[in-house]
C-alpha atoms as a PDB file:
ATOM      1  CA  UNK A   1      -9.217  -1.270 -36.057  1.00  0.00           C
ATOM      2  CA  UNK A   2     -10.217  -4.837 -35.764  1.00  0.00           C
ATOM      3  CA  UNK A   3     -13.740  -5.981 -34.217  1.00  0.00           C
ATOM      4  CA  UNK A   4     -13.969  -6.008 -30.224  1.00  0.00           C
ATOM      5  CA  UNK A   5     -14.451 -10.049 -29.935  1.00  0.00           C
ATOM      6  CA  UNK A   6     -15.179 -12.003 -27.059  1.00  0.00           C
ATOM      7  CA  UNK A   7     -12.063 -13.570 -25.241  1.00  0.00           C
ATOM      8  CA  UNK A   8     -11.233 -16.258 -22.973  1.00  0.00           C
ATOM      9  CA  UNK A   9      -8.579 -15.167 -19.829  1.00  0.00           C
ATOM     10  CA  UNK A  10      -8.571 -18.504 -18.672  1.00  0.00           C
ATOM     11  CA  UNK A  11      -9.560 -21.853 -18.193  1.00  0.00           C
ATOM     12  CA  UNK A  12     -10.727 -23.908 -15.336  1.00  0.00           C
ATOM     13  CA  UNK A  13      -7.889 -26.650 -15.316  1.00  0.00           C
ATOM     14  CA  UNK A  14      -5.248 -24.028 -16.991  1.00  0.00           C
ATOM     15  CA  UNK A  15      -4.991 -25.418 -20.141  1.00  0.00           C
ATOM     16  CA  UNK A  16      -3.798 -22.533 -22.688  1.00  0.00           C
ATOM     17  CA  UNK A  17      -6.274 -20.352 -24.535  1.00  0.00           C
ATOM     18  CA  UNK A  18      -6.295 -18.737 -28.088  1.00  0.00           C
ATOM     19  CA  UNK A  19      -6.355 -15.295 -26.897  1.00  0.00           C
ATOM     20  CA  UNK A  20      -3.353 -12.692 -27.614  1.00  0.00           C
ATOM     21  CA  UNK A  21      -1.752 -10.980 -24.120  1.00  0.00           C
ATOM     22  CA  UNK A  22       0.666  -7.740 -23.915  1.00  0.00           C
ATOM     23  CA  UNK A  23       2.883  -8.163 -21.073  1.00  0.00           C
ATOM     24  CA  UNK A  24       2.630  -4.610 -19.589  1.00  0.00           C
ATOM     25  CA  UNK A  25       1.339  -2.634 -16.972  1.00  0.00           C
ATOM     26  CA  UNK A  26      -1.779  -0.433 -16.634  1.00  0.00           C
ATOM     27  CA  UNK A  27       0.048   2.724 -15.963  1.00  0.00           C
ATOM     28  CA  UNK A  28       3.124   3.857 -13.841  1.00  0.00           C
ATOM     29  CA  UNK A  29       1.025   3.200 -10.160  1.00  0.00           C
ATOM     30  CA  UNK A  30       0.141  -0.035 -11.108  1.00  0.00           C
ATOM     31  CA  UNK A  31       2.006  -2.368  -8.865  1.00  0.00           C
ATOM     32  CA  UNK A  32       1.486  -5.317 -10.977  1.00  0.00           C
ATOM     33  CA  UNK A  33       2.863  -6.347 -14.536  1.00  0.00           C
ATOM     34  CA  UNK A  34       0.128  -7.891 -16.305  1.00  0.00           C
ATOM     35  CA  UNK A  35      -0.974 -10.027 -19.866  1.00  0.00           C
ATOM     36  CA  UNK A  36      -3.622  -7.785 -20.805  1.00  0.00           C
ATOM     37  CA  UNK A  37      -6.070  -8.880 -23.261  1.00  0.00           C
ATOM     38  CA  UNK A  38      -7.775  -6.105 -23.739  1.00  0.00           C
ATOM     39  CA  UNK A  39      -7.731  -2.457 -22.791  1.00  0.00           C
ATOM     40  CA  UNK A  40     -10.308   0.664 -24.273  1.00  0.00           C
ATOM     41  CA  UNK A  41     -10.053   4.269 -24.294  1.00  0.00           C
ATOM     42  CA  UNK A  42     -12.652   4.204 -22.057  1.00  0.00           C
ATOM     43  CA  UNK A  43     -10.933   3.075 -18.960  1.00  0.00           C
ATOM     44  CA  UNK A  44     -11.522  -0.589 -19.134  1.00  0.00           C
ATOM     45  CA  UNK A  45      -9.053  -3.275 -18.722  1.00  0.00           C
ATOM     46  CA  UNK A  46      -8.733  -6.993 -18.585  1.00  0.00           C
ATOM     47  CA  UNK A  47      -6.338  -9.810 -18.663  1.00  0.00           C
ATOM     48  CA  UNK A  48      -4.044 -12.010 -16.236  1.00  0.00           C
ATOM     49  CA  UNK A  49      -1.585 -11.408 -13.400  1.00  0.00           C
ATOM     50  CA  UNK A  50       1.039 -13.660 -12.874  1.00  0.00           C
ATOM     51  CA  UNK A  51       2.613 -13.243  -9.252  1.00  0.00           C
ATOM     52  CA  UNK A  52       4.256 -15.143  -6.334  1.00  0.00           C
ATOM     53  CA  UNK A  53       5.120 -13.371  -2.682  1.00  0.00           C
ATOM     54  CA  UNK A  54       4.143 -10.334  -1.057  1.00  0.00           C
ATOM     55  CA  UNK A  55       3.140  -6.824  -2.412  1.00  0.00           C
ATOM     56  CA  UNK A  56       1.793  -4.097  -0.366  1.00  0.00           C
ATOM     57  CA  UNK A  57      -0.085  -0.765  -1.737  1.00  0.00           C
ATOM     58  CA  UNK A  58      -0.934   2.653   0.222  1.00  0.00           C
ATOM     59  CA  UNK A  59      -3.617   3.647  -2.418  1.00  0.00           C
ATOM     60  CA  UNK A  60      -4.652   0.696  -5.010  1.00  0.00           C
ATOM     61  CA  UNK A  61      -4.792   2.891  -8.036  1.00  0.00           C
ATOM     62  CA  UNK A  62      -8.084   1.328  -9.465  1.00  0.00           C
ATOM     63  CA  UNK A  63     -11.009  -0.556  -8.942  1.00  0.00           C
ATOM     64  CA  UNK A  64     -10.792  -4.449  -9.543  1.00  0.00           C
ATOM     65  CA  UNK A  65     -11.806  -7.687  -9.521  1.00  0.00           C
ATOM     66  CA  UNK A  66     -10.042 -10.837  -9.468  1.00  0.00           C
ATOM     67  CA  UNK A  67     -10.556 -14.474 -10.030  1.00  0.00           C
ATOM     68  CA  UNK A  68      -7.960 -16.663  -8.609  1.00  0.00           C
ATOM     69  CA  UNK A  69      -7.107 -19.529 -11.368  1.00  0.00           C
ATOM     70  CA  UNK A  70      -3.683 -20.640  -9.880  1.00  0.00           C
ATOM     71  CA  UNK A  71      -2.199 -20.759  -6.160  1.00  0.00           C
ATOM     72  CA  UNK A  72      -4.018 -19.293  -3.461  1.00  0.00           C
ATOM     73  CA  UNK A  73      -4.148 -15.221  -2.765  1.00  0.00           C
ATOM     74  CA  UNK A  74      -4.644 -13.739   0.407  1.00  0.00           C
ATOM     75  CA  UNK A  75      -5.947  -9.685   0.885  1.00  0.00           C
ATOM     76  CA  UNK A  76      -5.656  -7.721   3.606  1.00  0.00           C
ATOM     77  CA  UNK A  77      -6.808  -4.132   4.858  1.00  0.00           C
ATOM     78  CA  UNK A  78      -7.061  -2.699   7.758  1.00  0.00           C
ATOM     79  CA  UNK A  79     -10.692  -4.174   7.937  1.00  0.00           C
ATOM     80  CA  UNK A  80     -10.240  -7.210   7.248  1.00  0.00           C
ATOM     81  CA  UNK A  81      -8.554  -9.993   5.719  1.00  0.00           C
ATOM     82  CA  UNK A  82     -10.168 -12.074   2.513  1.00  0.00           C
ATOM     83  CA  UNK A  83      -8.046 -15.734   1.441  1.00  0.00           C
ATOM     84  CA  UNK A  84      -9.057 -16.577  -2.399  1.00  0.00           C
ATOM     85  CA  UNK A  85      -8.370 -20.118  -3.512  1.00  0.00           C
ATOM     86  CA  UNK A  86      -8.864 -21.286  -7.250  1.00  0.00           C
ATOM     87  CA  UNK A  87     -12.534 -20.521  -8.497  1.00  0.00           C
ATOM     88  CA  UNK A  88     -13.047 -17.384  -5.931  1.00  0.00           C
ATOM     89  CA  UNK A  89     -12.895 -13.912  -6.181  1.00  0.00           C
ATOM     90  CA  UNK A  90     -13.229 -10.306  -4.595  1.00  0.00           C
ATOM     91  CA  UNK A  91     -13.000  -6.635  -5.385  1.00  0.00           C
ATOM     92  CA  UNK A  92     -10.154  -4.188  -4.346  1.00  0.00           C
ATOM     93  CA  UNK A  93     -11.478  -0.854  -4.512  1.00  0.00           C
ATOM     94  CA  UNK A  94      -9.531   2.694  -5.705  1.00  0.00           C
ATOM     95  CA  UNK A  95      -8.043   4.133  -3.020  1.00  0.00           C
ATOM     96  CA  UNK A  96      -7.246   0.766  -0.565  1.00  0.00           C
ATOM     97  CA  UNK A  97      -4.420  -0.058   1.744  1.00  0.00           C
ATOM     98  CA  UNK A  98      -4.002  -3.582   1.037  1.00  0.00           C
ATOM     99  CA  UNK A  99      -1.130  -5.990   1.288  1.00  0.00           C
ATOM    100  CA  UNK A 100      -1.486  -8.538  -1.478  1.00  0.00           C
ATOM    101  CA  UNK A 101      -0.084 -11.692  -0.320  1.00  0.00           C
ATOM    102  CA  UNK A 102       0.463 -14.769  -3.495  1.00  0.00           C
ATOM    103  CA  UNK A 103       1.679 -18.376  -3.010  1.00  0.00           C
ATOM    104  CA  UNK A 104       4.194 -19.789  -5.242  1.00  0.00           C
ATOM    105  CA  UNK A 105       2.643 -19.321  -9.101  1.00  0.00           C
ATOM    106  CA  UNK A 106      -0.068 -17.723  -8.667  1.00  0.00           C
ATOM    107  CA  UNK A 107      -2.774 -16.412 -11.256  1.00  0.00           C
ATOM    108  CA  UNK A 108      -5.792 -14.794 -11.244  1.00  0.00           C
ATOM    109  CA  UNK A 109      -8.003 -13.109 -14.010  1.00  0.00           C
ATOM    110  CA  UNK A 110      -9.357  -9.113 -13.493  1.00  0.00           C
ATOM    111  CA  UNK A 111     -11.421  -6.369 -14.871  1.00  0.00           C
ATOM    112  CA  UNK A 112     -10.013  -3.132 -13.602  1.00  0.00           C
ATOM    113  CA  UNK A 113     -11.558   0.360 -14.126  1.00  0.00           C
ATOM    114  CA  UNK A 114      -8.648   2.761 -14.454  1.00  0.00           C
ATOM    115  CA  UNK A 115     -10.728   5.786 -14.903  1.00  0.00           C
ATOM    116  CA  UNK A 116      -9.046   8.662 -13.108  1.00  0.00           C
ATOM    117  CA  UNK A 117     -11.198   9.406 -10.424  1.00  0.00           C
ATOM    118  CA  UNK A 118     -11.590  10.256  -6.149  1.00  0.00           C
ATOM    119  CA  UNK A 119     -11.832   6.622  -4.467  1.00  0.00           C
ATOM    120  CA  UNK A 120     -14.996   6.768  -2.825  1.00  0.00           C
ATOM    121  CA  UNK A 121     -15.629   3.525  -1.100  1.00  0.00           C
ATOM    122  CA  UNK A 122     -12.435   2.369  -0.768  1.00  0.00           C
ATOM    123  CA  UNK A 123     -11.827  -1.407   1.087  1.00  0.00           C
ATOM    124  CA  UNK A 124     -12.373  -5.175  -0.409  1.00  0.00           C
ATOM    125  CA  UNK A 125     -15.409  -7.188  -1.271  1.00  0.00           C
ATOM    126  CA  UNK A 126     -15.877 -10.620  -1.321  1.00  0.00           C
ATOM    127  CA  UNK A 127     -17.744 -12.315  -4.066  1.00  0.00           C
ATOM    128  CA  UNK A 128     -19.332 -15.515  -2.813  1.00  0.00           C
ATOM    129  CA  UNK A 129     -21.139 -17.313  -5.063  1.00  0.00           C
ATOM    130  CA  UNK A 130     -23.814 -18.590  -3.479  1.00  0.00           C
ATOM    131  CA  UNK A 131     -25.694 -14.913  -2.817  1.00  0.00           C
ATOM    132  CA  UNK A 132     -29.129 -14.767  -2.749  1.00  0.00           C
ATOM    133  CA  UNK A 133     -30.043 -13.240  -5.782  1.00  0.00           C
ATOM    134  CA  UNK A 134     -33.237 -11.103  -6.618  1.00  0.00           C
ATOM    135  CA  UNK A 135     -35.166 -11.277  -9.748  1.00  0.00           C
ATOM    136  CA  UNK A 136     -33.969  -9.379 -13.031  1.00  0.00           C
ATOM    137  CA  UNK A 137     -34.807  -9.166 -16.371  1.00  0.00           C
ATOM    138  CA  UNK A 138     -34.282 -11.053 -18.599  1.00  0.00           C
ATOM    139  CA  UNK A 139     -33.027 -10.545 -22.805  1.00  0.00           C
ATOM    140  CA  UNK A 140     -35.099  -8.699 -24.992  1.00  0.00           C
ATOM    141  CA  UNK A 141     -37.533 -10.701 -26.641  1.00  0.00           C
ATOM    142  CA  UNK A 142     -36.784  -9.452 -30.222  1.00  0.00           C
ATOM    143  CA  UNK A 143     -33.164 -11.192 -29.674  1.00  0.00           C
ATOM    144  CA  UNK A 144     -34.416 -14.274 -27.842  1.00  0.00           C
ATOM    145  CA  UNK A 145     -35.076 -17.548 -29.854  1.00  0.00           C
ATOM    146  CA  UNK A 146     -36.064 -19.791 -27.288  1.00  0.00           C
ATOM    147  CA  UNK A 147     -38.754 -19.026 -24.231  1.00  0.00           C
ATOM    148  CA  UNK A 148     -37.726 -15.880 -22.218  1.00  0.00           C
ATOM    149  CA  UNK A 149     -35.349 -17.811 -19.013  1.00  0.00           C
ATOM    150  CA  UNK A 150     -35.794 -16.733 -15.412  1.00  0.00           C
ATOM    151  CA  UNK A 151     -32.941 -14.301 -14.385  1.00  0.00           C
ATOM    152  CA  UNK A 152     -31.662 -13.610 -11.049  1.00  0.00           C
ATOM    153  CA  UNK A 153     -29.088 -10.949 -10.013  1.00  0.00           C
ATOM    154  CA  UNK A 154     -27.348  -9.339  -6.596  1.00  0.00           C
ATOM    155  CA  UNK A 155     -24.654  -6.639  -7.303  1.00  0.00           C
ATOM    156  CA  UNK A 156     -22.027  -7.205  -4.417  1.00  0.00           C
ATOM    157  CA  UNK A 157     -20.299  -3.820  -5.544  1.00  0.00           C
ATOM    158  CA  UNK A 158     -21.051  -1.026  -7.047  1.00  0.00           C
ATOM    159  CA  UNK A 159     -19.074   2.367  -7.832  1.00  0.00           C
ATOM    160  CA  UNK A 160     -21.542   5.447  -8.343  1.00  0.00           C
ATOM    161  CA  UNK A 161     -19.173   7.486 -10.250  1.00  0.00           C
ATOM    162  CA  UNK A 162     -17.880   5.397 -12.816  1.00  0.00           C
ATOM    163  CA  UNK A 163     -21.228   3.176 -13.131  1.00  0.00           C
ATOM    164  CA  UNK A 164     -18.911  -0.220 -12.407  1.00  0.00           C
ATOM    165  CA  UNK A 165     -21.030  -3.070 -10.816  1.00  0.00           C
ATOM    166  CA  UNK A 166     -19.605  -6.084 -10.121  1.00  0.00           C
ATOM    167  CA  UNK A 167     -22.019  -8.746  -8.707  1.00  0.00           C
ATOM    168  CA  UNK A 168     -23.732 -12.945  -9.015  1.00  0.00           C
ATOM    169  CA  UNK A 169     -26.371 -13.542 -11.928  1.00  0.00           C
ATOM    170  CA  UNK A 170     -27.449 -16.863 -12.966  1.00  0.00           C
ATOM    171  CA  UNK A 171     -30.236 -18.186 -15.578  1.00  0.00           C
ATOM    172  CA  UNK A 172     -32.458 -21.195 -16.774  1.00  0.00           C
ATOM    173  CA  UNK A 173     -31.202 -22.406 -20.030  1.00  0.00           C
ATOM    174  CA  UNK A 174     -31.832 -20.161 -23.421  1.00  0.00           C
ATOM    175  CA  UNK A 175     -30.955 -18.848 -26.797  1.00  0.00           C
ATOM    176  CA  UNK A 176     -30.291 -15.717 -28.067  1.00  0.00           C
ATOM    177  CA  UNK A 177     -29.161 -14.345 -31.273  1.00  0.00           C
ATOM    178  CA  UNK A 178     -26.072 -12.167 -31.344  1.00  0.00           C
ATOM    179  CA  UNK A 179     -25.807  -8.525 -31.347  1.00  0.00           C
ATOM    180  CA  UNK A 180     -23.688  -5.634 -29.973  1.00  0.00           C
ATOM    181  CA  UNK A 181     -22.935  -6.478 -26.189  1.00  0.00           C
ATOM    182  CA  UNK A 182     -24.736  -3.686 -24.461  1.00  0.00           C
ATOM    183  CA  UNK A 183     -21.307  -3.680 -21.918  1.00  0.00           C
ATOM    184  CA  UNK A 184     -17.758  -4.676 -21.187  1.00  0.00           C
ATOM    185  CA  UNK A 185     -18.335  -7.690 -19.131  1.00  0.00           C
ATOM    186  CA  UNK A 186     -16.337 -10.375 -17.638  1.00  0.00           C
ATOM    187  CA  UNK A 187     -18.044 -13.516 -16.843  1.00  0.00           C
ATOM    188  CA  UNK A 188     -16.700 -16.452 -14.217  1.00  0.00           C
ATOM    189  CA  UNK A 189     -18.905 -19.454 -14.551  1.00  0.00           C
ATOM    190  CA  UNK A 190     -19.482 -21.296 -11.392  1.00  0.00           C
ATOM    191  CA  UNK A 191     -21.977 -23.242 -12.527  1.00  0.00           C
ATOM    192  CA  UNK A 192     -22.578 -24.661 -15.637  1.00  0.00           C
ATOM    193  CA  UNK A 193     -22.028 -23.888 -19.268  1.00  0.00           C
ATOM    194  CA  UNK A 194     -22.898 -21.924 -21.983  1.00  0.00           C
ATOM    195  CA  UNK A 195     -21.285 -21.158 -26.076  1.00  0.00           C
ATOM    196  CA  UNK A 196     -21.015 -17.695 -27.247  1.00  0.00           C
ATOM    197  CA  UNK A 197     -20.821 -17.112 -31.246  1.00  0.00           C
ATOM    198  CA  UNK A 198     -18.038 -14.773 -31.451  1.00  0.00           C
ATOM    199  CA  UNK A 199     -17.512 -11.897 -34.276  1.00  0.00           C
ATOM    200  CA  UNK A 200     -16.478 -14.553 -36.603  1.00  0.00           C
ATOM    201  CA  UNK A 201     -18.936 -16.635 -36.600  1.00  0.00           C
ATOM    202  CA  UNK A 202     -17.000 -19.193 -34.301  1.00  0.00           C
ATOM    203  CA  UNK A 203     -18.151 -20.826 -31.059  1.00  0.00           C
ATOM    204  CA  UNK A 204     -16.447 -20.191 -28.147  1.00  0.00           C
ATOM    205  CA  UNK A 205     -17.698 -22.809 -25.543  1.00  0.00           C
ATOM    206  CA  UNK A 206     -17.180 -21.239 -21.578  1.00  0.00           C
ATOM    207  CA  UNK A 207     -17.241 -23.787 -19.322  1.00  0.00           C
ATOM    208  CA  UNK A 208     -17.659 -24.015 -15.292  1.00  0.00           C
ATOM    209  CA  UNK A 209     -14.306 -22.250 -13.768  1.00  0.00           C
ATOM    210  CA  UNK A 210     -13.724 -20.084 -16.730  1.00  0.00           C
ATOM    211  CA  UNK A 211     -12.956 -16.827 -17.111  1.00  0.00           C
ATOM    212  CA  UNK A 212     -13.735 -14.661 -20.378  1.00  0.00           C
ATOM    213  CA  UNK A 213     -14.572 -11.342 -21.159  1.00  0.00           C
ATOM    214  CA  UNK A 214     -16.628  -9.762 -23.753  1.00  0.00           C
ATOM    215  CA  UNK A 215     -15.808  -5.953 -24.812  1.00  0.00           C
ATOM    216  CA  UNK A 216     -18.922  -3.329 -25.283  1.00  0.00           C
ATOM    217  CA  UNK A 217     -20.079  -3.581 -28.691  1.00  0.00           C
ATOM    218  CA  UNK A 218     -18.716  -7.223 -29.470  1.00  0.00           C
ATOM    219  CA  UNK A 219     -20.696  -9.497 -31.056  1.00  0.00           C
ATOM    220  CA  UNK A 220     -22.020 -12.214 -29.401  1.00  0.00           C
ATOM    221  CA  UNK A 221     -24.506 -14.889 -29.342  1.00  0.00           C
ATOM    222  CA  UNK A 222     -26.105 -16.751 -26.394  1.00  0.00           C
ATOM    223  CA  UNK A 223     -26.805 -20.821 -26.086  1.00  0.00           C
ATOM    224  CA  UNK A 224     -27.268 -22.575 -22.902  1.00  0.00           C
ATOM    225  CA  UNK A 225     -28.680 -25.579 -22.671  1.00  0.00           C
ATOM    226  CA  UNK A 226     -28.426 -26.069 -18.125  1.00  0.00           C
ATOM    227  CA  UNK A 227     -28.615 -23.785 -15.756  1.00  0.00           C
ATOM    228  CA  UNK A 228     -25.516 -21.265 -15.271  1.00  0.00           C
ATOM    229  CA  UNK A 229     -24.399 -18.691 -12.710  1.00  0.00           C
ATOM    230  CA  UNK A 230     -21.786 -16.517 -12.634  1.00  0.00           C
ATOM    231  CA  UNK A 231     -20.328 -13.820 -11.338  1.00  0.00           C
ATOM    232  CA  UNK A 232     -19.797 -10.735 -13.601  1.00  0.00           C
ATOM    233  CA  UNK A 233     -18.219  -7.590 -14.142  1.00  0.00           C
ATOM    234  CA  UNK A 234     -20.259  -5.121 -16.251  1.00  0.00           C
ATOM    235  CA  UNK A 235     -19.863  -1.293 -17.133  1.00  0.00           C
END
């Protein structure tokens, strides 16, 4: 089985990216077909959706969030009604009645948890991303190899039964060495830019408006040399 590796979904100005998509679904409720990049025995998924018009679900069969890349993407429940141009995102919880409206071409990136479990808290989330963060901690200091950085975090959402938090973090520049990600995590940059060493060795350089996500247990390195924010995924 090869080494979980750290991935890019997409880029900021949609150029192409070296990762490997299946063009499948998540399961026979999923209402989308999807190029998923990766998916683990553990219930975690991520990838691209490619979609254009109007699609409407009774009971969204997972939790997920999405980062429009292409087009413009407009969500509606019975609450209320969230309109996503390129670089912003939201969450559709399990168990939402949504109607999922795309223009022409559209894309956006997700991490969906497809654990089988009772929605809880179903309805959307926005993600904006300027929240006002609180401090958090920062690396380890036995992985560090510049001064610790001053983190700040907010989780947005959070799902209590599958441990899925989905929130804004951003950091001071700083350099870590690699080891084991302690998480699956997707990471959306808004703000700045940062290279993670990948399980070969290589350098994978994420800049503002990308997308990439970085499978539990994957190798990877830190560098940032400005300050970054972003908006994450982790479980």
């Amino acid at each position: 089985m090869p080494e979980p590796t750290a991935m890019l979904l997409a880029r900021a100005d949609g150029s192409p990216v070296n990762t490997t998509f299946i063009l499948t679904s998540l399961g026979a409720n999923d209402p989308f077909d999807r190029l998923i990049a990766y998916t683990g025995e553990d219930g975690i998924a991520a990838g691209m959706v490619e979609v254009s018009g109007q699609t409407r679900v009774d009971h969204y069969p997972f939790s997920e969030m999405i980062v429009v890349h292409a087009g413009a993407v407009t969500l509606r429940s019975q609450e209320q009604t969230l309109q996503l141009k390129p670089g912003e995102s939201a969450v559709i919880a399990r168990g939402t009645a949504v109607e999922i409206d795309a223009q022409p071409d559209s894309r956006w990136a997700f991490c969906a948890d497809t654990q089988p479990i009772e929605a809880s808290t179903p309805g959307l989330t926005a993600l904006p991303a300027n929240t006002l963060l609180s401090p958090s901690a920062a690396p380890d200091p036995e992985i560090l190899l510049s001064p610790a950085p001053q983190c700040r975090s907010y989780n947005l959402f959070v799902e209590q039964a599958t441990d899925l938090r989905i929130g804004v973090w951003d950091s001071t520049p700083y350099t870590r060495r690699a080891r084991p990600h302690k998480l699956h995590e997707l990471m959306h940059l808004t703000e700045g830019s940062v290279t993670l060493q990948t399980a070969d060795g290589s350098d994978l350089i994420v800049n503002t408006g990308d997308t990439v996500f970085v499978p539990l247990n994957a190798p990877c390195a830190w560098k940032s040399s400005v300050y970054v924010r972003k908006l994450y995924v982790v479980r």
